[in-house]
PDB file of N, CA and C in Angstrom:
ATOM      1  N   UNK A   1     112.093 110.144 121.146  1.00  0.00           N
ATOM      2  CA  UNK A   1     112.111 111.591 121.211  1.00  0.00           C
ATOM      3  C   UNK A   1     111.471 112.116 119.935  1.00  0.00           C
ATOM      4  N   UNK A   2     110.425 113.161 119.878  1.00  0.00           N
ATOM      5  CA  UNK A   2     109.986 113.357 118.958  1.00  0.00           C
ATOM      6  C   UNK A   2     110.942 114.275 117.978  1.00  0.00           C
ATOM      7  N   UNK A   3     110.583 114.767 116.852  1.00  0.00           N
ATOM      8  CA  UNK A   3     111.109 115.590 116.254  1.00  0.00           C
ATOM      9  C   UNK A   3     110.244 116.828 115.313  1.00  0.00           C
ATOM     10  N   UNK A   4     110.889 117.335 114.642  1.00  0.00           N
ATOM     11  CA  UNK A   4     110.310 118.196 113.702  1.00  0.00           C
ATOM     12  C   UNK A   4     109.918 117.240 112.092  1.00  0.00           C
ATOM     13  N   UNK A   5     109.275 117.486 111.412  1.00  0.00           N
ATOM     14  CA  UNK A   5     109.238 117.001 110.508  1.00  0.00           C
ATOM     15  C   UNK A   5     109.007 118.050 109.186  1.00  0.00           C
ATOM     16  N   UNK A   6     109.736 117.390 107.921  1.00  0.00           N
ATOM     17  CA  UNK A   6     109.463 118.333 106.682  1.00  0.00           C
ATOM     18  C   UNK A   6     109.173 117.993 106.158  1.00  0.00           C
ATOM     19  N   UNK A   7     109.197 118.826 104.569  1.00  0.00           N
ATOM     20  CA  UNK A   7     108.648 118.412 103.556  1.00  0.00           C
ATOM     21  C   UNK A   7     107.568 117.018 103.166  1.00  0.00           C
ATOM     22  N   UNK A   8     109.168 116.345 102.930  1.00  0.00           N
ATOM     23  CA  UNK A   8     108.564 115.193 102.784  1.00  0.00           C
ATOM     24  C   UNK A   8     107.803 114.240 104.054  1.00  0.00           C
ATOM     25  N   UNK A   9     107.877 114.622 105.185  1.00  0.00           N
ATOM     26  CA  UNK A   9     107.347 113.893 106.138  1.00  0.00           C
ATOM     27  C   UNK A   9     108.184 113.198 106.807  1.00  0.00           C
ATOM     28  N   UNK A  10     109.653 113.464 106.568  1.00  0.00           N
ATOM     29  CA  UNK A  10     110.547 112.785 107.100  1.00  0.00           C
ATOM     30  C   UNK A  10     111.042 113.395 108.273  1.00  0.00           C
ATOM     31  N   UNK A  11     111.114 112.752 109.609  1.00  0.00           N
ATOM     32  CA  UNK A  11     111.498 112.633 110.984  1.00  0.00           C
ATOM     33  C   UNK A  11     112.942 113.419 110.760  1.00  0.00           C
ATOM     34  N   UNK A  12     113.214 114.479 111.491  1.00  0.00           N
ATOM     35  CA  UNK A  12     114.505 115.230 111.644  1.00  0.00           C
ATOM     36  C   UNK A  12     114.924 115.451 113.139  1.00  0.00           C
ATOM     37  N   UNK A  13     115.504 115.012 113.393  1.00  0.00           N
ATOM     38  CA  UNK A  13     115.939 115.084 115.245  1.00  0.00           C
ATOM     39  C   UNK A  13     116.742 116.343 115.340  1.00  0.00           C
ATOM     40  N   UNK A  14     115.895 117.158 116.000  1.00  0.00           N
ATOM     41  CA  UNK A  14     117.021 118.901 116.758  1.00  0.00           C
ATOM     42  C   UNK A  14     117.889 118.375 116.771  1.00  0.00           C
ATOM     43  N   UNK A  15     119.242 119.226 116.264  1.00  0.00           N
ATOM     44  CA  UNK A  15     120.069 119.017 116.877  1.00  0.00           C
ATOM     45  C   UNK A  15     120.572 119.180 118.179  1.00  0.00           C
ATOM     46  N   UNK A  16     121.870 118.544 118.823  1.00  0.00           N
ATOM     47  CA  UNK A  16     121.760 118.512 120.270  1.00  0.00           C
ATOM     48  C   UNK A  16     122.498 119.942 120.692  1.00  0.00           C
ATOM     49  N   UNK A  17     121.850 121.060 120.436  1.00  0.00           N
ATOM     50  CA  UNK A  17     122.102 122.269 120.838  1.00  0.00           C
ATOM     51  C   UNK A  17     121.755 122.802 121.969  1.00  0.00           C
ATOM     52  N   UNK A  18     122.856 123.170 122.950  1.00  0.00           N
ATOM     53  CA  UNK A  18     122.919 124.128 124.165  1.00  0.00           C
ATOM     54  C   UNK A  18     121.966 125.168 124.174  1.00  0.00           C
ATOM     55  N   UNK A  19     120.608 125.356 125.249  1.00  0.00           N
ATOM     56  CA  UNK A  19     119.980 126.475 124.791  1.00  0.00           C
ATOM     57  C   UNK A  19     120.953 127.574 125.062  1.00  0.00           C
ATOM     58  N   UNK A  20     121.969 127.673 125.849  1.00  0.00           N
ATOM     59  CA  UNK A  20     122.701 128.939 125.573  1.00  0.00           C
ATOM     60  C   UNK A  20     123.172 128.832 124.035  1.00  0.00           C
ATOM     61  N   UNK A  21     123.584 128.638 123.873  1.00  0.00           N
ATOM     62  CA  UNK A  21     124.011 128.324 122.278  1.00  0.00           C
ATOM     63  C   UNK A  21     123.179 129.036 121.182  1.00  0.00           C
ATOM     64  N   UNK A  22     122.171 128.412 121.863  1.00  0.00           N
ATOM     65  CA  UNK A  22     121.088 129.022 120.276  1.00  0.00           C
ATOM     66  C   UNK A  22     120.933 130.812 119.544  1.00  0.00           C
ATOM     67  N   UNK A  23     121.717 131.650 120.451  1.00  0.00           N
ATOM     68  CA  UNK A  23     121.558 132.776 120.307  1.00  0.00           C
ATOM     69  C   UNK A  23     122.708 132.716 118.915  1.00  0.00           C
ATOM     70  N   UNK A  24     123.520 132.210 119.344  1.00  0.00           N
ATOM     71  CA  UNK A  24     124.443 131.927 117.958  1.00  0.00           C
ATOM     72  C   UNK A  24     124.497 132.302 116.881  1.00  0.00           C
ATOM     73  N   UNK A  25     123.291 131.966 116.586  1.00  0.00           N
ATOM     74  CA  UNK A  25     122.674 131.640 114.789  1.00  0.00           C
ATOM     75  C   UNK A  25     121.774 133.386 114.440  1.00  0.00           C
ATOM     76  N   UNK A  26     122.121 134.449 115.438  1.00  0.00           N
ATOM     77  CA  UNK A  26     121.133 135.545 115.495  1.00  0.00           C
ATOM     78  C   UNK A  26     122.121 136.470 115.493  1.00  0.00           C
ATOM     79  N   UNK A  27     121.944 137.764 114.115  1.00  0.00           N
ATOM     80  CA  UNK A  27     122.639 138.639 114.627  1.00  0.00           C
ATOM     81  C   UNK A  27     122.706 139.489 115.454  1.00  0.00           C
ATOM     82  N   UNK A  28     123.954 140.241 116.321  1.00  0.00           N
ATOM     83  CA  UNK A  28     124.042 140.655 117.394  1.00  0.00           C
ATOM     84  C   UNK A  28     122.825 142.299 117.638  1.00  0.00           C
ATOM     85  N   UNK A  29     121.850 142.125 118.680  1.00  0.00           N
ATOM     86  CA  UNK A  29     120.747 142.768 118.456  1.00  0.00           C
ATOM     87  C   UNK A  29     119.876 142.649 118.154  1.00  0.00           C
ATOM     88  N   UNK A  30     119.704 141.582 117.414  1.00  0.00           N
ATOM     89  CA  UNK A  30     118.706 141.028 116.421  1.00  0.00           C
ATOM     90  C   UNK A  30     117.353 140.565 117.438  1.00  0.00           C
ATOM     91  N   UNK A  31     117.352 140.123 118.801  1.00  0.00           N
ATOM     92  CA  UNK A  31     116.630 139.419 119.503  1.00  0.00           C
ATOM     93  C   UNK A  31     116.378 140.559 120.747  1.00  0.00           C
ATOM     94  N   UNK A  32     115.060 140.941 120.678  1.00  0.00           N
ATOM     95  CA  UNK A  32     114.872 142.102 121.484  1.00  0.00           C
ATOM     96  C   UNK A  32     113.115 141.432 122.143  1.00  0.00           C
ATOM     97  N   UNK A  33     113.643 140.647 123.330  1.00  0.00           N
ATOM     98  CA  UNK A  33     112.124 140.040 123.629  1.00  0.00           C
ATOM     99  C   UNK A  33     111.831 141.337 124.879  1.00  0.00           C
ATOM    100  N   UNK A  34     110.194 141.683 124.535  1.00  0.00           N
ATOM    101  CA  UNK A  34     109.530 142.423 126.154  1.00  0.00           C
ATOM    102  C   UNK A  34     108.394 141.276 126.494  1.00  0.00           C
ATOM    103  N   UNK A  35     108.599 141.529 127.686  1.00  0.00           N
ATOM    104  CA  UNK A  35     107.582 140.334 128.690  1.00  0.00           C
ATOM    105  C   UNK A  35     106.759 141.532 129.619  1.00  0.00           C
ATOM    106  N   UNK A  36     105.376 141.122 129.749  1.00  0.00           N
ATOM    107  CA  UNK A  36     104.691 141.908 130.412  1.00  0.00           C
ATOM    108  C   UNK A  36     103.649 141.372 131.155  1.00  0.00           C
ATOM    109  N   UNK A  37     102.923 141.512 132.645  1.00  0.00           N
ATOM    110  CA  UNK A  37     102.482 140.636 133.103  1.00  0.00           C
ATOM    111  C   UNK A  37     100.843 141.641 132.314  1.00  0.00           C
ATOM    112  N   UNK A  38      99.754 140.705 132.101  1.00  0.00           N
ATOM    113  CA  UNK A  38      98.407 141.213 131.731  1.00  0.00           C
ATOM    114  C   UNK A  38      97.457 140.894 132.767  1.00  0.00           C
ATOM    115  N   UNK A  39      96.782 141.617 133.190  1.00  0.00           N
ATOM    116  CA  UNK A  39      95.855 141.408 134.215  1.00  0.00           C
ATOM    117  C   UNK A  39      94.601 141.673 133.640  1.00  0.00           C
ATOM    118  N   UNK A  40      93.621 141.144 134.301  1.00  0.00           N
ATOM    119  CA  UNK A  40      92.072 141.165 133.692  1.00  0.00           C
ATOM    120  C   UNK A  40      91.549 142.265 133.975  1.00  0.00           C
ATOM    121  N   UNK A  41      89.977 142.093 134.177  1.00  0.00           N
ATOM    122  CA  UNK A  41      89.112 143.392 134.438  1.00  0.00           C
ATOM    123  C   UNK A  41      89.296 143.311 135.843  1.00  0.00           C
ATOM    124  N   UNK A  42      89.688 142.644 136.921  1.00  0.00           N
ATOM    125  CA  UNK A  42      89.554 141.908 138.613  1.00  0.00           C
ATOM    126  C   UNK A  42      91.056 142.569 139.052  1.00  0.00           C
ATOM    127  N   UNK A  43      91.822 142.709 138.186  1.00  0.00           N
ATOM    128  CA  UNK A  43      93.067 143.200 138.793  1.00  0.00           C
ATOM    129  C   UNK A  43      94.301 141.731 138.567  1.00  0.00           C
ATOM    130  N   UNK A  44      93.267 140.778 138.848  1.00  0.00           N
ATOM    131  CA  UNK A  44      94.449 139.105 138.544  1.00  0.00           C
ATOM    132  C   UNK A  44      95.134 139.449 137.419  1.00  0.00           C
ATOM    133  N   UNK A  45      96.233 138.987 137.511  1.00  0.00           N
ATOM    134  CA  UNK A  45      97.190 138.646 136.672  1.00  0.00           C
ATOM    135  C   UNK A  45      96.416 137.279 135.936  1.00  0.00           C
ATOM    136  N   UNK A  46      96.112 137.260 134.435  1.00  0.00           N
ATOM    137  CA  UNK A  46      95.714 136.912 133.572  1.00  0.00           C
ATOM    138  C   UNK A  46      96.713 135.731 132.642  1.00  0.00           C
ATOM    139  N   UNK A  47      97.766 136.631 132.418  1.00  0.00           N
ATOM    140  CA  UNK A  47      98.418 135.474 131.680  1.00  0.00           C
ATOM    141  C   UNK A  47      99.501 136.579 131.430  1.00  0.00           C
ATOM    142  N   UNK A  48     100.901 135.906 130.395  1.00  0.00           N
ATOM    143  CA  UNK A  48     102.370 137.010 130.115  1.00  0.00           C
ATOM    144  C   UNK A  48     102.421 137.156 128.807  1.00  0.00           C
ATOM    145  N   UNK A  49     102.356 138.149 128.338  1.00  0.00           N
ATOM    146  CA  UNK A  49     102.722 138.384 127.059  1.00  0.00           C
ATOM    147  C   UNK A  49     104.385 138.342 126.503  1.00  0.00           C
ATOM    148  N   UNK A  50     104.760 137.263 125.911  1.00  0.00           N
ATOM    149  CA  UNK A  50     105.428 137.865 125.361  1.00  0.00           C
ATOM    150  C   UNK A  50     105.956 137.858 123.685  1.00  0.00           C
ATOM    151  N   UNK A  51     106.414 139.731 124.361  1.00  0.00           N
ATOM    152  CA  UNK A  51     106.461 140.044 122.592  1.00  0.00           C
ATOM    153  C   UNK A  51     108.005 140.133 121.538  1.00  0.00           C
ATOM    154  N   UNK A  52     108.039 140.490 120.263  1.00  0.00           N
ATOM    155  CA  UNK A  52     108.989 140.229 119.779  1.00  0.00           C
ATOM    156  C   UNK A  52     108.953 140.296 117.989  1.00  0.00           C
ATOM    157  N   UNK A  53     109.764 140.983 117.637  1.00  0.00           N
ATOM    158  CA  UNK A  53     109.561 140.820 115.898  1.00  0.00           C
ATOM    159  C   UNK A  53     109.478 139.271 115.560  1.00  0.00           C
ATOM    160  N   UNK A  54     109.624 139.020 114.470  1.00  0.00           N
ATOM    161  CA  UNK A  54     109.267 137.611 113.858  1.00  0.00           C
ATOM    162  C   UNK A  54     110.795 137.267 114.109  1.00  0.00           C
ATOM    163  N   UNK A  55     112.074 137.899 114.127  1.00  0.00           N
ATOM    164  CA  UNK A  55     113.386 137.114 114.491  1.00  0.00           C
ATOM    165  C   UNK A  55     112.969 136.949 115.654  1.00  0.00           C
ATOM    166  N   UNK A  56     112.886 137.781 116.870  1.00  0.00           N
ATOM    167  CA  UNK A  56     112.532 137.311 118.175  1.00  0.00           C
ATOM    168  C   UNK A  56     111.985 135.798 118.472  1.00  0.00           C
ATOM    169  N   UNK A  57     110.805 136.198 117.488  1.00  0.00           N
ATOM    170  CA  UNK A  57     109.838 135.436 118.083  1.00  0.00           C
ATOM    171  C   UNK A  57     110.570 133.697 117.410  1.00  0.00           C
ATOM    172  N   UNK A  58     111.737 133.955 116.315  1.00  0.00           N
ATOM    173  CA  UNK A  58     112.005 132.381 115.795  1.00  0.00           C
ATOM    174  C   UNK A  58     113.341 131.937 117.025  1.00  0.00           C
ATOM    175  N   UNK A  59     113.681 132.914 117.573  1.00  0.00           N
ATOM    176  CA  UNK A  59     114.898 132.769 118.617  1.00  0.00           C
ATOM    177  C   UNK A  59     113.982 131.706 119.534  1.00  0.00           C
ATOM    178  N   UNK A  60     112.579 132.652 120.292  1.00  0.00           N
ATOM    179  CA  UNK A  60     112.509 131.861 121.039  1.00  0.00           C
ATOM    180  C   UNK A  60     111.861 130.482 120.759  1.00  0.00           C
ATOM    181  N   UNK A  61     111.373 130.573 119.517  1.00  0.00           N
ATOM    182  CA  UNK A  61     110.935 128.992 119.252  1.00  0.00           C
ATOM    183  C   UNK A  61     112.329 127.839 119.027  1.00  0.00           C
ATOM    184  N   UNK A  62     113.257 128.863 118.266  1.00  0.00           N
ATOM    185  CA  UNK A  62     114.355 127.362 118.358  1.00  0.00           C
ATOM    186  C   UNK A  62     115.230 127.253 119.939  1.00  0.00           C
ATOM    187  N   UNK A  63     114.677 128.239 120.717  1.00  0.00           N
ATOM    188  CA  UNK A  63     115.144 127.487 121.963  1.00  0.00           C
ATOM    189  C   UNK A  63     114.304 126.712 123.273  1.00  0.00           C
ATOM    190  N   UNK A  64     112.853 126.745 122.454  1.00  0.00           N
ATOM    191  CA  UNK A  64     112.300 125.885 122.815  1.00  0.00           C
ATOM    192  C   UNK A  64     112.658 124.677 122.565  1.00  0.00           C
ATOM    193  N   UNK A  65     112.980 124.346 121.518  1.00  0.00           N
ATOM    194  CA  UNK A  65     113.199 123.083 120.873  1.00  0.00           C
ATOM    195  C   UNK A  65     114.565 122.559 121.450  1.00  0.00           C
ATOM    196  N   UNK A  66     115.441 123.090 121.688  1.00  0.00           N
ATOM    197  CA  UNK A  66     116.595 122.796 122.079  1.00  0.00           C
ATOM    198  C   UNK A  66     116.559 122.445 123.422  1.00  0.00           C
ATOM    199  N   UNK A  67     115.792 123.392 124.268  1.00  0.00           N
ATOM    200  CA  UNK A  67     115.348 123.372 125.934  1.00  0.00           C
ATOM    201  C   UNK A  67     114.863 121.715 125.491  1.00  0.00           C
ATOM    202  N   UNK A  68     114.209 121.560 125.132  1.00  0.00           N
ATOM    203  CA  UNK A  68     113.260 120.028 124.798  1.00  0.00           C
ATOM    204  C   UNK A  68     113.880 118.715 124.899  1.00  0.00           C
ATOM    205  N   UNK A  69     114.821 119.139 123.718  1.00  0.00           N
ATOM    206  CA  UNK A  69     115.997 118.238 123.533  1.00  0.00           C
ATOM    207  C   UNK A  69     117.490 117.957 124.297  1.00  0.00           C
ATOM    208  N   UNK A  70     117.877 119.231 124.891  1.00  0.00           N
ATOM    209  CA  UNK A  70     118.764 119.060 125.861  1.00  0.00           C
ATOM    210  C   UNK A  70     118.717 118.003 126.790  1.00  0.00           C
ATOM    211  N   UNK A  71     119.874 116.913 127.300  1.00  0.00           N
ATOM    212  CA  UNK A  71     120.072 115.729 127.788  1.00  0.00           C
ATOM    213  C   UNK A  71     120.595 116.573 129.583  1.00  0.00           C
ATOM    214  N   UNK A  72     121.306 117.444 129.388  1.00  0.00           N
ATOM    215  CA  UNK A  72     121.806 117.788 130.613  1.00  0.00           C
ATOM    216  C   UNK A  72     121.323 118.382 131.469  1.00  0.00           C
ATOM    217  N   UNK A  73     120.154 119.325 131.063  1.00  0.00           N
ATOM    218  CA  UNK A  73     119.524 119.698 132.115  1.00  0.00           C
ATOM    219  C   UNK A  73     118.186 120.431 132.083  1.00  0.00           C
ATOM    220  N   UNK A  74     117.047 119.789 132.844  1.00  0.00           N
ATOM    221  CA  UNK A  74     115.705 120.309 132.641  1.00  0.00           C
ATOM    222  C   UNK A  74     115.053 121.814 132.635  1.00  0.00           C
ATOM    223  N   UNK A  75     116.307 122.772 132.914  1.00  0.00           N
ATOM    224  CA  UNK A  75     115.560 124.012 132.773  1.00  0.00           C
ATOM    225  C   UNK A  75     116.385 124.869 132.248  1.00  0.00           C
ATOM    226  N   UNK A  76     115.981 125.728 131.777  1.00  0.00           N
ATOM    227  CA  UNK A  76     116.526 127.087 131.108  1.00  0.00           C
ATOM    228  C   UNK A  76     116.163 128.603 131.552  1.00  0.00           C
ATOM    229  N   UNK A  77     117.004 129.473 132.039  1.00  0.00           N
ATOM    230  CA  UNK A  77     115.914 131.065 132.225  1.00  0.00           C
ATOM    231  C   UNK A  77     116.857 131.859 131.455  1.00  0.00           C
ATOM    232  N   UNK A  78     116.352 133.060 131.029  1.00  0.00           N
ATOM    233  CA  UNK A  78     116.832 134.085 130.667  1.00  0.00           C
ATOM    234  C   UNK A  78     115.817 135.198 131.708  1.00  0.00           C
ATOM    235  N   UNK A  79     116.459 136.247 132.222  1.00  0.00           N
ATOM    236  CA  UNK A  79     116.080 137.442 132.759  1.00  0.00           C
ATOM    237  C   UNK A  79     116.347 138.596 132.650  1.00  0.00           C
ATOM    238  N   UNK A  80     115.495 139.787 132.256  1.00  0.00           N
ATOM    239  CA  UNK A  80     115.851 141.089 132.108  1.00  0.00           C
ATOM    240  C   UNK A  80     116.870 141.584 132.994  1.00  0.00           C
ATOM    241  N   UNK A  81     117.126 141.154 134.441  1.00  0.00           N
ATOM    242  CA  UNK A  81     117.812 141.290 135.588  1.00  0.00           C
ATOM    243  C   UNK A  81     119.111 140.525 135.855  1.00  0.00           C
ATOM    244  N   UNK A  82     119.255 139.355 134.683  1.00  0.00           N
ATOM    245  CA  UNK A  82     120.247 138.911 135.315  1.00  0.00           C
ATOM    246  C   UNK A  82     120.521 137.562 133.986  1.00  0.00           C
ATOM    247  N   UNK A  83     120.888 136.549 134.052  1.00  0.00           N
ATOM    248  CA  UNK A  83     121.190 135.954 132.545  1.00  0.00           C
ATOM    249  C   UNK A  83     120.408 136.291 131.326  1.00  0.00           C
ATOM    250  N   UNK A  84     121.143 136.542 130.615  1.00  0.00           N
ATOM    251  CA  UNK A  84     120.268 136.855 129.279  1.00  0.00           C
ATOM    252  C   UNK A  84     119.977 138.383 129.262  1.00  0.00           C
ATOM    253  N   UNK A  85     119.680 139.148 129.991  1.00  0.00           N
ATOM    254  CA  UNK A  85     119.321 140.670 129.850  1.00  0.00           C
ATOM    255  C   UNK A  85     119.511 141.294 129.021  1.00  0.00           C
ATOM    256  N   UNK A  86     120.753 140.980 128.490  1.00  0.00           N
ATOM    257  CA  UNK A  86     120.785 141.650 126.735  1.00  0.00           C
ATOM    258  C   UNK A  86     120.005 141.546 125.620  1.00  0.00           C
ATOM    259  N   UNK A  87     119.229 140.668 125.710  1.00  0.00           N
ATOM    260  CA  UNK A  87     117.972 140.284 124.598  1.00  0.00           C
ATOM    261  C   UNK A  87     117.065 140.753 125.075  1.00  0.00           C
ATOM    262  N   UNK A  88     116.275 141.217 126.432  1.00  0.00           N
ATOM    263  CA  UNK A  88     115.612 142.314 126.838  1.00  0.00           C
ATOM    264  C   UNK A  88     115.446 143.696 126.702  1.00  0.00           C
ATOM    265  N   UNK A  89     114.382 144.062 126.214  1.00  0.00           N
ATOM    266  CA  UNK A  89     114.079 145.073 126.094  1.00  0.00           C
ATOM    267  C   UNK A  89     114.128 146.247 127.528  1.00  0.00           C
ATOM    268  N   UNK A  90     113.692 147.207 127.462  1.00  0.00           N
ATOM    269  CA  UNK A  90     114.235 148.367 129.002  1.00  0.00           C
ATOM    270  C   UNK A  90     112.767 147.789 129.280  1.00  0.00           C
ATOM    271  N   UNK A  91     111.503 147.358 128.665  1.00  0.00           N
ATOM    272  CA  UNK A  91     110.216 147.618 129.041  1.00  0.00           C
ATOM    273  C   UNK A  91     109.875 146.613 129.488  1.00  0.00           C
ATOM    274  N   UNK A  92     110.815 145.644 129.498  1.00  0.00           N
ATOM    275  CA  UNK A  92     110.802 143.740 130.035  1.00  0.00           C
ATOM    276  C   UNK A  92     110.491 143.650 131.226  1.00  0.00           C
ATOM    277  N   UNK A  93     109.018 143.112 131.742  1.00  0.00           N
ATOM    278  CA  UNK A  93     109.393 143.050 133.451  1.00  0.00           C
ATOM    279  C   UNK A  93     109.274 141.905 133.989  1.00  0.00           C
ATOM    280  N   UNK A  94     109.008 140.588 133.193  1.00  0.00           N
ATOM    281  CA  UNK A  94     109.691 139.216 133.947  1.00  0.00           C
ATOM    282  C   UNK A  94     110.549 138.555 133.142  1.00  0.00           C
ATOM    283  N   UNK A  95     111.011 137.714 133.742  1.00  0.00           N
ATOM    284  CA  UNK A  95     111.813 136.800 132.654  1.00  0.00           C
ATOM    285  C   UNK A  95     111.128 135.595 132.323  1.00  0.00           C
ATOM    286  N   UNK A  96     112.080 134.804 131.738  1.00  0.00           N
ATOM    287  CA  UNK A  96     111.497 133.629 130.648  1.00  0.00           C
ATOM    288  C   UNK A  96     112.246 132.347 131.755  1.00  0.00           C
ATOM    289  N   UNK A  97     111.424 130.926 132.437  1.00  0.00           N
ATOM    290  CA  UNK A  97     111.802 129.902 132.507  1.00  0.00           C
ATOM    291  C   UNK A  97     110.891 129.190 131.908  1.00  0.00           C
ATOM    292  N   UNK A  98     111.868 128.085 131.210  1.00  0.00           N
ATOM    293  CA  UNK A  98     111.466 126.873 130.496  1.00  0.00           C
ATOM    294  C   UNK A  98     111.672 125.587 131.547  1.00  0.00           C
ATOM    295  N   UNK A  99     110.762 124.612 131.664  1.00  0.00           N
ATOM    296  CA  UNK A  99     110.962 123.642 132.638  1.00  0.00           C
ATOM    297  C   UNK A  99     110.430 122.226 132.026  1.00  0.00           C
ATOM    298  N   UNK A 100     111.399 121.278 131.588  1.00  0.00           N
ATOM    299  CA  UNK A 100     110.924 120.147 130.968  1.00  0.00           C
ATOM    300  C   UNK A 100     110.931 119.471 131.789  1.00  0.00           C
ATOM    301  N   UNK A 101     109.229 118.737 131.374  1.00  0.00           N
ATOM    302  CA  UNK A 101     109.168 117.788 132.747  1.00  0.00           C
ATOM    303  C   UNK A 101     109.685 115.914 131.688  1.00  0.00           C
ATOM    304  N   UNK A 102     109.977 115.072 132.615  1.00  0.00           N
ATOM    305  CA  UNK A 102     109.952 114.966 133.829  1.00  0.00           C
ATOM    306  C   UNK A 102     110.790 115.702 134.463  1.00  0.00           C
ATOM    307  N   UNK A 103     111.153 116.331 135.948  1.00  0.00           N
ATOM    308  CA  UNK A 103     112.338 116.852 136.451  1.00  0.00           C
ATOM    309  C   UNK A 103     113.445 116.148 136.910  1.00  0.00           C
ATOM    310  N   UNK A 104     114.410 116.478 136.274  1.00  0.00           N
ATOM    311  CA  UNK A 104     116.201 115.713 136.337  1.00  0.00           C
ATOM    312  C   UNK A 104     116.122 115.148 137.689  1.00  0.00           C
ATOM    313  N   UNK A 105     115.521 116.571 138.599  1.00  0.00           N
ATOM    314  CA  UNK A 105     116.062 116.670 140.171  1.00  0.00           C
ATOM    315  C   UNK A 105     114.731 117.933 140.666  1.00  0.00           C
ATOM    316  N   UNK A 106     113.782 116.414 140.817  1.00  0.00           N
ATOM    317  CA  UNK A 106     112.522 117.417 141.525  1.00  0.00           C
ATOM    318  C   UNK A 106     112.943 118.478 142.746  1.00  0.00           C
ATOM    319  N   UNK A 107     113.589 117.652 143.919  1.00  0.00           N
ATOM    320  CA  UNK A 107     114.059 118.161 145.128  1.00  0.00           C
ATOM    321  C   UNK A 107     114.769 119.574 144.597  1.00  0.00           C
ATOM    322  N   UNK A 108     115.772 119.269 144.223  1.00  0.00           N
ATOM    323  CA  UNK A 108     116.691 120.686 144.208  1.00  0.00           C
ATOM    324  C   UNK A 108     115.359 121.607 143.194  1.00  0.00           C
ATOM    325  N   UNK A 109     114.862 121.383 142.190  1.00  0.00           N
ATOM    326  CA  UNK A 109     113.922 122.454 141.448  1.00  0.00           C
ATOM    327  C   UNK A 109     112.777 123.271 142.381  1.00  0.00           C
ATOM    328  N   UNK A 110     112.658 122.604 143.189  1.00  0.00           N
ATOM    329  CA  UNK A 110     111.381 122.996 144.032  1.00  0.00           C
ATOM    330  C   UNK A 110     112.135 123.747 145.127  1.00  0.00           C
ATOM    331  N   UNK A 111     113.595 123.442 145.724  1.00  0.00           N
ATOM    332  CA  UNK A 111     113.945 124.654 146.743  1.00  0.00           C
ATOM    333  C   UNK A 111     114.766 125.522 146.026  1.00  0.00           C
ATOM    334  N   UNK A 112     114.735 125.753 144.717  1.00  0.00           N
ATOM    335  CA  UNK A 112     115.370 126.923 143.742  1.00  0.00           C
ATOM    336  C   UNK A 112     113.782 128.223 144.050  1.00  0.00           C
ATOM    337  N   UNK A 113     112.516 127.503 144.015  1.00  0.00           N
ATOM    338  CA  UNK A 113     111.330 127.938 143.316  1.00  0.00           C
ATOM    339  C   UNK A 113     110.868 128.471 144.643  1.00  0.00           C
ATOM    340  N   UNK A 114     111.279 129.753 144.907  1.00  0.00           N
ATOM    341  CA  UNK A 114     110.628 130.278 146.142  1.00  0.00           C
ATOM    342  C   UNK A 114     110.074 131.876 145.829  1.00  0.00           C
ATOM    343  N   UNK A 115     109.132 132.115 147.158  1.00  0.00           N
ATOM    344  CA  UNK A 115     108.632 133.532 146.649  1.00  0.00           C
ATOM    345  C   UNK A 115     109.605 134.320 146.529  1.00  0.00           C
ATOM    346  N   UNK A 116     111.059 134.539 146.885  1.00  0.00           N
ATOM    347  CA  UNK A 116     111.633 135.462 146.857  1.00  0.00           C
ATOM    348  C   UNK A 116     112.397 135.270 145.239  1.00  0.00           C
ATOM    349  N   UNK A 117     111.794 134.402 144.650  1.00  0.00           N
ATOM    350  CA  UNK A 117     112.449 134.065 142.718  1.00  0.00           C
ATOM    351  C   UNK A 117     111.525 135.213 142.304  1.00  0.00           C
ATOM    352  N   UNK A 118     110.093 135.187 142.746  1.00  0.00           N
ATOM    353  CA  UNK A 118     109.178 135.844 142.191  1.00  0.00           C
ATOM    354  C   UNK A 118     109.299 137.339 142.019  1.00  0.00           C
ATOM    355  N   UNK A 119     109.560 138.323 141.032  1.00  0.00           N
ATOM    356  CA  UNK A 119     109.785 139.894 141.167  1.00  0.00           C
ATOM    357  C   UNK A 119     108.488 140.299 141.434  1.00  0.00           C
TER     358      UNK A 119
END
């Protein structure tokens, strides 16, 4: 499993932190992510922005890392609509899934993943 490394170049293993968990370490408010879909000059949806002060933006990097490292289970969401919404902004209009591959449980991930997930 890889890790982070410092200073000196020495190998540091995440700890084995719950991505629910990770909000923890943030004071209350402190994490105000907006997600926005960007579309091109064609009208396609382009790619998602998302935005966030520099606390935001370290929330969601240490729960990347944790999503990574977690043993129990390959995915994580937070949604303006429904887990997590409190770290959403009013101007948020998708949410955030993280999906480490390989998958725990391809079968069940793929009949979670339907158009009606999609807002």
């Amino acid at each position: 499993m890889g890790g982070l490394r410092d200073m000196d170049g020495e190998s540091q293993k995440s700890l084995q932190v719950r991505p629910d968990d990770v909000i923890d370490g943030f004071a209350e408010g402190s994490v105000v992510i907006t997600t926005r879909m960007l579309q091109g000059e064609d009208g396609d949806v382009r790619s998602v922005e998302i935005e966030g002060d520099a606390e935001t933006l370290r929330y969601l990097g240490r729960l990347f890392l944790a999503q990574a490292d977690y043993p129990a289970d390959c995915g994580f969401g937070l949604s303006p609509r429904s887990g997590g919404y409190a770290l959403f902004s009013a101007n948020a209009e998708v949410g955030i899934y993280i999906h480490r591959l390989p998958c725990m449980d391809e079968e069940e991930f793929k009949a979670r993943k339907t158009p009606s997930d999609v807002p």
